[in-house]
PDB file of N, CA and C in Angstrom:
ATOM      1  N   UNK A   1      -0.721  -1.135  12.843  1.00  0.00           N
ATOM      2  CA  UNK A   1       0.251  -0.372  12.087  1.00  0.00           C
ATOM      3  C   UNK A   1       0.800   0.725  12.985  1.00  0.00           C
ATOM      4  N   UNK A   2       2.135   1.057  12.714  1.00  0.00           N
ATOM      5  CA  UNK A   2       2.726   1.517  13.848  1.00  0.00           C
ATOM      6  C   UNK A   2       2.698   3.388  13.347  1.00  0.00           C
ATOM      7  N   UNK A   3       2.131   4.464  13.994  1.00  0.00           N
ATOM      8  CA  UNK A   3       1.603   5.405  13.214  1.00  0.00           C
ATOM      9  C   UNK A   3       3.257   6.576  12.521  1.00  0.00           C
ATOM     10  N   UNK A   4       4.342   5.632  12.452  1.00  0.00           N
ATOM     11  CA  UNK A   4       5.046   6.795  11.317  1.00  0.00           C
ATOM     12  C   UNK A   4       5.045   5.810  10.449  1.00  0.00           C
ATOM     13  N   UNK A   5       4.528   4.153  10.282  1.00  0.00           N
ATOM     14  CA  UNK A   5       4.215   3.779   8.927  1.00  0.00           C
ATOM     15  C   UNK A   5       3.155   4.338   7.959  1.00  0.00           C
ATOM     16  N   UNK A   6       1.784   5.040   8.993  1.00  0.00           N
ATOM     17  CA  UNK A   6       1.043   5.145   8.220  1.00  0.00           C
ATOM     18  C   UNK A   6       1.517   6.937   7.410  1.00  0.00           C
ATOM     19  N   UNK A   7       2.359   7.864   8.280  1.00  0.00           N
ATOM     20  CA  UNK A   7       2.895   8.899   7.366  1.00  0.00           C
ATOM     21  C   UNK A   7       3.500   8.954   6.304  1.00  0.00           C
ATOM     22  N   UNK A   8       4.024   7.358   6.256  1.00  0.00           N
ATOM     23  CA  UNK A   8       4.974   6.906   4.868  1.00  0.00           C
ATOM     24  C   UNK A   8       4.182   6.546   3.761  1.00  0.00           C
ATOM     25  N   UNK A   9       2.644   6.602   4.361  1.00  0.00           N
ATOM     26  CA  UNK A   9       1.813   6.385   2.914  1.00  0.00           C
ATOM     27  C   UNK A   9       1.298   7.621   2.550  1.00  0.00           C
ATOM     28  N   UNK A  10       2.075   7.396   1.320  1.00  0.00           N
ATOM     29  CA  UNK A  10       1.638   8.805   0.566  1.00  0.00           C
ATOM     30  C   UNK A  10       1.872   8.322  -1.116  1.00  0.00           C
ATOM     31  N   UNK A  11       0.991   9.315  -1.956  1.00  0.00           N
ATOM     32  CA  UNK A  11       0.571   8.822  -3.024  1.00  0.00           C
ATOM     33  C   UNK A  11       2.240   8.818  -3.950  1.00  0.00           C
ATOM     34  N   UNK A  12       1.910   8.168  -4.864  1.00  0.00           N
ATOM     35  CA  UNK A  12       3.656   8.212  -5.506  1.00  0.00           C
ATOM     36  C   UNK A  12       4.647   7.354  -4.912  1.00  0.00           C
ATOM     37  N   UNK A  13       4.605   6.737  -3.723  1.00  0.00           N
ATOM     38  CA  UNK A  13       5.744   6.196  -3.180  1.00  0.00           C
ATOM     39  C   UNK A  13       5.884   5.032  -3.423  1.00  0.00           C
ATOM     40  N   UNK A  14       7.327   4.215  -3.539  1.00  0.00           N
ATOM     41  CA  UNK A  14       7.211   3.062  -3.627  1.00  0.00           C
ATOM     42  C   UNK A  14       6.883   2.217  -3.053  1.00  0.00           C
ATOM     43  N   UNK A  15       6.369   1.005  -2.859  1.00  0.00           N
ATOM     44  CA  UNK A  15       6.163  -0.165  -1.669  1.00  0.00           C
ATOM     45  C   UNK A  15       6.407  -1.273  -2.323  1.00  0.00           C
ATOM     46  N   UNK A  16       6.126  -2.417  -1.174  1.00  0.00           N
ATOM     47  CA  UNK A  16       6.488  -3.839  -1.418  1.00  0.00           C
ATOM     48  C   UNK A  16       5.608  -4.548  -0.227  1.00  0.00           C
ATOM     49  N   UNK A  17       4.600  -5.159  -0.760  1.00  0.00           N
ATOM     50  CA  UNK A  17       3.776  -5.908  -0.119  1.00  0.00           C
ATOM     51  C   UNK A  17       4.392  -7.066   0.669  1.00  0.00           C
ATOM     52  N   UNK A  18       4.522  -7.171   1.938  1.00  0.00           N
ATOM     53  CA  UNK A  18       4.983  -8.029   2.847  1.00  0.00           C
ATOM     54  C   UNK A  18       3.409  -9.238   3.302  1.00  0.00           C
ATOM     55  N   UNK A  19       2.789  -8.998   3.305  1.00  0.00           N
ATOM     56  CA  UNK A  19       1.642  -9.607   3.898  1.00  0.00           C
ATOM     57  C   UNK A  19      -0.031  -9.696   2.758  1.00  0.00           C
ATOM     58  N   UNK A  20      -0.889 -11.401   2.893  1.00  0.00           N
ATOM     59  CA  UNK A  20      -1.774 -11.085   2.740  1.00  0.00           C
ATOM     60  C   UNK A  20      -1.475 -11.937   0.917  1.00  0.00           C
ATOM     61  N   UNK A  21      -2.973 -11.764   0.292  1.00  0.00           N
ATOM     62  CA  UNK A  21      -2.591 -12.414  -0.678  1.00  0.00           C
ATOM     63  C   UNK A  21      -1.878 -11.462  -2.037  1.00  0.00           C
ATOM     64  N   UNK A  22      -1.520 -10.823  -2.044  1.00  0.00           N
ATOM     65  CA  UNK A  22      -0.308  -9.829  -3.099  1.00  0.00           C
ATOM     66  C   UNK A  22       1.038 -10.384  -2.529  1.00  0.00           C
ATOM     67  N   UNK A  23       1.291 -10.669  -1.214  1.00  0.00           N
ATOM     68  CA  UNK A  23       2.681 -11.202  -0.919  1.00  0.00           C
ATOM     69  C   UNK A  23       3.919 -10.718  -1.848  1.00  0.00           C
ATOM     70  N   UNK A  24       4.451  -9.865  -1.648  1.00  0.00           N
ATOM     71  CA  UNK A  24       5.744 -10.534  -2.993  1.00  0.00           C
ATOM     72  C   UNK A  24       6.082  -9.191  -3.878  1.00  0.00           C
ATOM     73  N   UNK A  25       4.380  -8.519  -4.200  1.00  0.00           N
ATOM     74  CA  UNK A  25       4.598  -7.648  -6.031  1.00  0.00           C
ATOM     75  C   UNK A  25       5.034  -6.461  -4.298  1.00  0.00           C
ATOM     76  N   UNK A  26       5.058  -5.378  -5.779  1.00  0.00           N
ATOM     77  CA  UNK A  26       5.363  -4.163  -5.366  1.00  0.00           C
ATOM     78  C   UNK A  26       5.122  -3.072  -6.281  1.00  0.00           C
ATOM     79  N   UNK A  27       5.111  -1.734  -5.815  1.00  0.00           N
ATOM     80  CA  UNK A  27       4.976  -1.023  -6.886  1.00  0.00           C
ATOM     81  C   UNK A  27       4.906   0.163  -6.715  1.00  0.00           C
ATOM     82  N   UNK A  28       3.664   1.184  -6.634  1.00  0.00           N
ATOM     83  CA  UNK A  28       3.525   2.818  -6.182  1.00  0.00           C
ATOM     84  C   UNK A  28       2.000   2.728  -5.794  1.00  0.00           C
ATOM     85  N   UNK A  29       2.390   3.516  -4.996  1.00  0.00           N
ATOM     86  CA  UNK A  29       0.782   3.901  -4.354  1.00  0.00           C
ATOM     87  C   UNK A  29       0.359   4.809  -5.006  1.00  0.00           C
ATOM     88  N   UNK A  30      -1.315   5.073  -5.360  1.00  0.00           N
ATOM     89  CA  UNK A  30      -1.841   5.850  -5.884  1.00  0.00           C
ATOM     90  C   UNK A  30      -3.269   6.161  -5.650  1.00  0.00           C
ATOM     91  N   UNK A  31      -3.827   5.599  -4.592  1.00  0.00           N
ATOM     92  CA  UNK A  31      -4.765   6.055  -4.401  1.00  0.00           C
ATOM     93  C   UNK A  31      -4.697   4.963  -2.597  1.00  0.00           C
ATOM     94  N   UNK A  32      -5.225   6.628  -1.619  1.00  0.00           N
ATOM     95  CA  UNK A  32      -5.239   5.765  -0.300  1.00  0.00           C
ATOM     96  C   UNK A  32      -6.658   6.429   0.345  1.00  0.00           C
ATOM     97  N   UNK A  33      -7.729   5.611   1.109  1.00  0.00           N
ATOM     98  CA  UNK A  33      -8.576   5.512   1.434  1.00  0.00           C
ATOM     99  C   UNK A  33      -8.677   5.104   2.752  1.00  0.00           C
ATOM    100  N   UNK A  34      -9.522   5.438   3.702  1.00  0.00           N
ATOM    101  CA  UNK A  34      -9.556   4.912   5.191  1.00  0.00           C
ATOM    102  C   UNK A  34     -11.368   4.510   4.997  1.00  0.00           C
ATOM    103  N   UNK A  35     -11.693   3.221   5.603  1.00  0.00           N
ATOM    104  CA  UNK A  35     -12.826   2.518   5.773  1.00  0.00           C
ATOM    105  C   UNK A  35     -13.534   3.235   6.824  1.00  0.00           C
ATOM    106  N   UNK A  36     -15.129   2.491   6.453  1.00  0.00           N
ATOM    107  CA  UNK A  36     -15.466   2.841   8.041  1.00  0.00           C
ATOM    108  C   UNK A  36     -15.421   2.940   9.296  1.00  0.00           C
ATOM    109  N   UNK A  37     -14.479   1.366   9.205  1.00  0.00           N
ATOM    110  CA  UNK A  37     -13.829   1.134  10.219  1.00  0.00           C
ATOM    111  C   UNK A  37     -12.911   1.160  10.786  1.00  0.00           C
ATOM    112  N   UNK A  38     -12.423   2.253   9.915  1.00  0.00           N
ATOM    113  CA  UNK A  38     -10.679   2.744  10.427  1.00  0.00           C
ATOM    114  C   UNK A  38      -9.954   1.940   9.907  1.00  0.00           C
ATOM    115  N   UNK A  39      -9.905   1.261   8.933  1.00  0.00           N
ATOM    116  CA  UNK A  39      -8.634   0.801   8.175  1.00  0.00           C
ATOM    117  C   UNK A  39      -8.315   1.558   6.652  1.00  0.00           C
ATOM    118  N   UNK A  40      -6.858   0.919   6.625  1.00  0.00           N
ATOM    119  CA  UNK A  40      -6.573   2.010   5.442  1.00  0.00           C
ATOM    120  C   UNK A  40      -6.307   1.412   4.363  1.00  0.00           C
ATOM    121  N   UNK A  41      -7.397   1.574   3.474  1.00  0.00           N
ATOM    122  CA  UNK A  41      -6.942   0.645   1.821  1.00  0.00           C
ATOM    123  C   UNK A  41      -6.379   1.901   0.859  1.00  0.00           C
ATOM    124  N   UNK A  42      -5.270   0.854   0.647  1.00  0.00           N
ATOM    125  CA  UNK A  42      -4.425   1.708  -1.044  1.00  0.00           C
ATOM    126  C   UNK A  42      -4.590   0.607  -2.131  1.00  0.00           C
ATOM    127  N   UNK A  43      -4.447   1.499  -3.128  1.00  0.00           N
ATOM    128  CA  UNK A  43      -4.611   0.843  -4.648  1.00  0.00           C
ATOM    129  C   UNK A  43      -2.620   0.765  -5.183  1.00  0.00           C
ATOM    130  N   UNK A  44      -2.502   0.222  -5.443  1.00  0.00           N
ATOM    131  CA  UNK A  44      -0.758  -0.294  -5.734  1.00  0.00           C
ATOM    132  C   UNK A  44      -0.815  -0.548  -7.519  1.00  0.00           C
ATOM    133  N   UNK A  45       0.225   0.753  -7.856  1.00  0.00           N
ATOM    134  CA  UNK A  45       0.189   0.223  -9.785  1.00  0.00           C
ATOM    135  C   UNK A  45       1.601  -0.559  -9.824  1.00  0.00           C
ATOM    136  N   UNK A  46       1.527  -1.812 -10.496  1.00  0.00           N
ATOM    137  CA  UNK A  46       3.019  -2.552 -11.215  1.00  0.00           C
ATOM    138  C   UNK A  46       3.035  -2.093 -12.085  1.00  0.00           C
ATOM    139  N   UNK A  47       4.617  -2.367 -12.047  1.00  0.00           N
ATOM    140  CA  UNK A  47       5.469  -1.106 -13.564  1.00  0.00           C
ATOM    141  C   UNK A  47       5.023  -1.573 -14.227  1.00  0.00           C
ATOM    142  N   UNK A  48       3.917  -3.411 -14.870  1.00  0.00           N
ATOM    143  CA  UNK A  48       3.652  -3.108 -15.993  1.00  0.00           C
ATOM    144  C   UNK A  48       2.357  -2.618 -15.866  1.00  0.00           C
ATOM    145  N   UNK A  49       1.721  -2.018 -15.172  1.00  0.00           N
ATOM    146  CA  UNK A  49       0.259  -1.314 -15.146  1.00  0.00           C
ATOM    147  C   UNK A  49      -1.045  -2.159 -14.736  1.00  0.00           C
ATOM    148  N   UNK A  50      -0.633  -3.376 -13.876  1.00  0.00           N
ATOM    149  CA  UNK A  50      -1.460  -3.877 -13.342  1.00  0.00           C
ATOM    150  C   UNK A  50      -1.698  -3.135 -11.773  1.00  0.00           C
ATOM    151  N   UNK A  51      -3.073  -3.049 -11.817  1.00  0.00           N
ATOM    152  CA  UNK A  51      -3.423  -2.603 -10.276  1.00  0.00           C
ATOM    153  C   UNK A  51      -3.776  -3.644  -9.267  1.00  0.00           C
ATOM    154  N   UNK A  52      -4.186  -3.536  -7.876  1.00  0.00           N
ATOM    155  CA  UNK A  52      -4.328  -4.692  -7.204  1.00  0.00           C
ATOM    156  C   UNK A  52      -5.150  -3.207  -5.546  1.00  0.00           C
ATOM    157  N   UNK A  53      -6.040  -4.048  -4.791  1.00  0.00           N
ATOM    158  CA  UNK A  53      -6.149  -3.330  -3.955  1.00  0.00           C
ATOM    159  C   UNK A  53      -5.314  -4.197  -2.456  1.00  0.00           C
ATOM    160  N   UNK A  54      -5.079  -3.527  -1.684  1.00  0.00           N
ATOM    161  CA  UNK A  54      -4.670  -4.079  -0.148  1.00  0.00           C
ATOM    162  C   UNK A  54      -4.929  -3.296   0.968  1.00  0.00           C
ATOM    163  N   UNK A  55      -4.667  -3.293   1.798  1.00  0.00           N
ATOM    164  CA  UNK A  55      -4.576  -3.381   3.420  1.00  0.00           C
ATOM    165  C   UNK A  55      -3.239  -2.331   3.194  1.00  0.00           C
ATOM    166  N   UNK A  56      -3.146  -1.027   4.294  1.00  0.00           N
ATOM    167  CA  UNK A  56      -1.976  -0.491   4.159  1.00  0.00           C
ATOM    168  C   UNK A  56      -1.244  -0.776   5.267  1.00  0.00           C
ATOM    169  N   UNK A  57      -1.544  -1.789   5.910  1.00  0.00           N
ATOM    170  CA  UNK A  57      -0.953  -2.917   7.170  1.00  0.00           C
ATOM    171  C   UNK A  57      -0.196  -3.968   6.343  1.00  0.00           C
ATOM    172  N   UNK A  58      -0.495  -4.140   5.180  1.00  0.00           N
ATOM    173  CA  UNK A  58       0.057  -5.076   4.538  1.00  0.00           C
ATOM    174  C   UNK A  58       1.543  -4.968   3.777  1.00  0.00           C
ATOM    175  N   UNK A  59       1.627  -3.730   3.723  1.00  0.00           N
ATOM    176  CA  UNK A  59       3.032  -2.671   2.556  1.00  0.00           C
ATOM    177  C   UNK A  59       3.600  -2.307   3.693  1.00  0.00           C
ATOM    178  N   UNK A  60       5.080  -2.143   3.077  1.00  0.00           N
ATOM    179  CA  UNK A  60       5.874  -1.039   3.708  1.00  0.00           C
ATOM    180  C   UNK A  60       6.896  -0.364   2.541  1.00  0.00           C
ATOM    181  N   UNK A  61       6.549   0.792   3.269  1.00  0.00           N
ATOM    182  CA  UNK A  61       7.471   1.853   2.016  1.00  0.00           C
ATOM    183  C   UNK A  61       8.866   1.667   1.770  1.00  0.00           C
ATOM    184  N   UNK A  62       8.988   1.821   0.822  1.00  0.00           N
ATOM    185  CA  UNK A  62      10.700   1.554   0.166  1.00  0.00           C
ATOM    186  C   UNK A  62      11.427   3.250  -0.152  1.00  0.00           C
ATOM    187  N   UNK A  63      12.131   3.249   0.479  1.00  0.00           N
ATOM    188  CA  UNK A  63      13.101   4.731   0.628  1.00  0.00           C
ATOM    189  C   UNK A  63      13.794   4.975  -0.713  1.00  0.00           C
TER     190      UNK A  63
END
């Protein structure tokens, strides 16, 4: 991940999953987490209130 994607994750923002098995939905970030191993998982809500977890290698933010 290229590091001014990872400044674009921030809670509230929109995204759209490009990669991985979510492919496709999109929605708002609301909760972002970094692993032990240095990766960065966010939690993604759909407008109808389904959640889903991913990879923040996997999203890219929508302006």
């Amino acid at each position: 991940m290229q590091p001014e994607q990872i400044e674009n994750l921030k809670d509230i923002a929109a995204c759209k999953v490009v990669a991985g098995t979510h492919k496709g939905k999109s929605g708002t970030i609301t909760d972002i987490n970094t692993s032990k191993t240095g990766h960065i998982t966010i939690t993604v809500v759909q407008a109808n209130g389904d959640r889903f977890k991913t990879l923040g290698r996997s999203v890219v933010v929508e302006n």
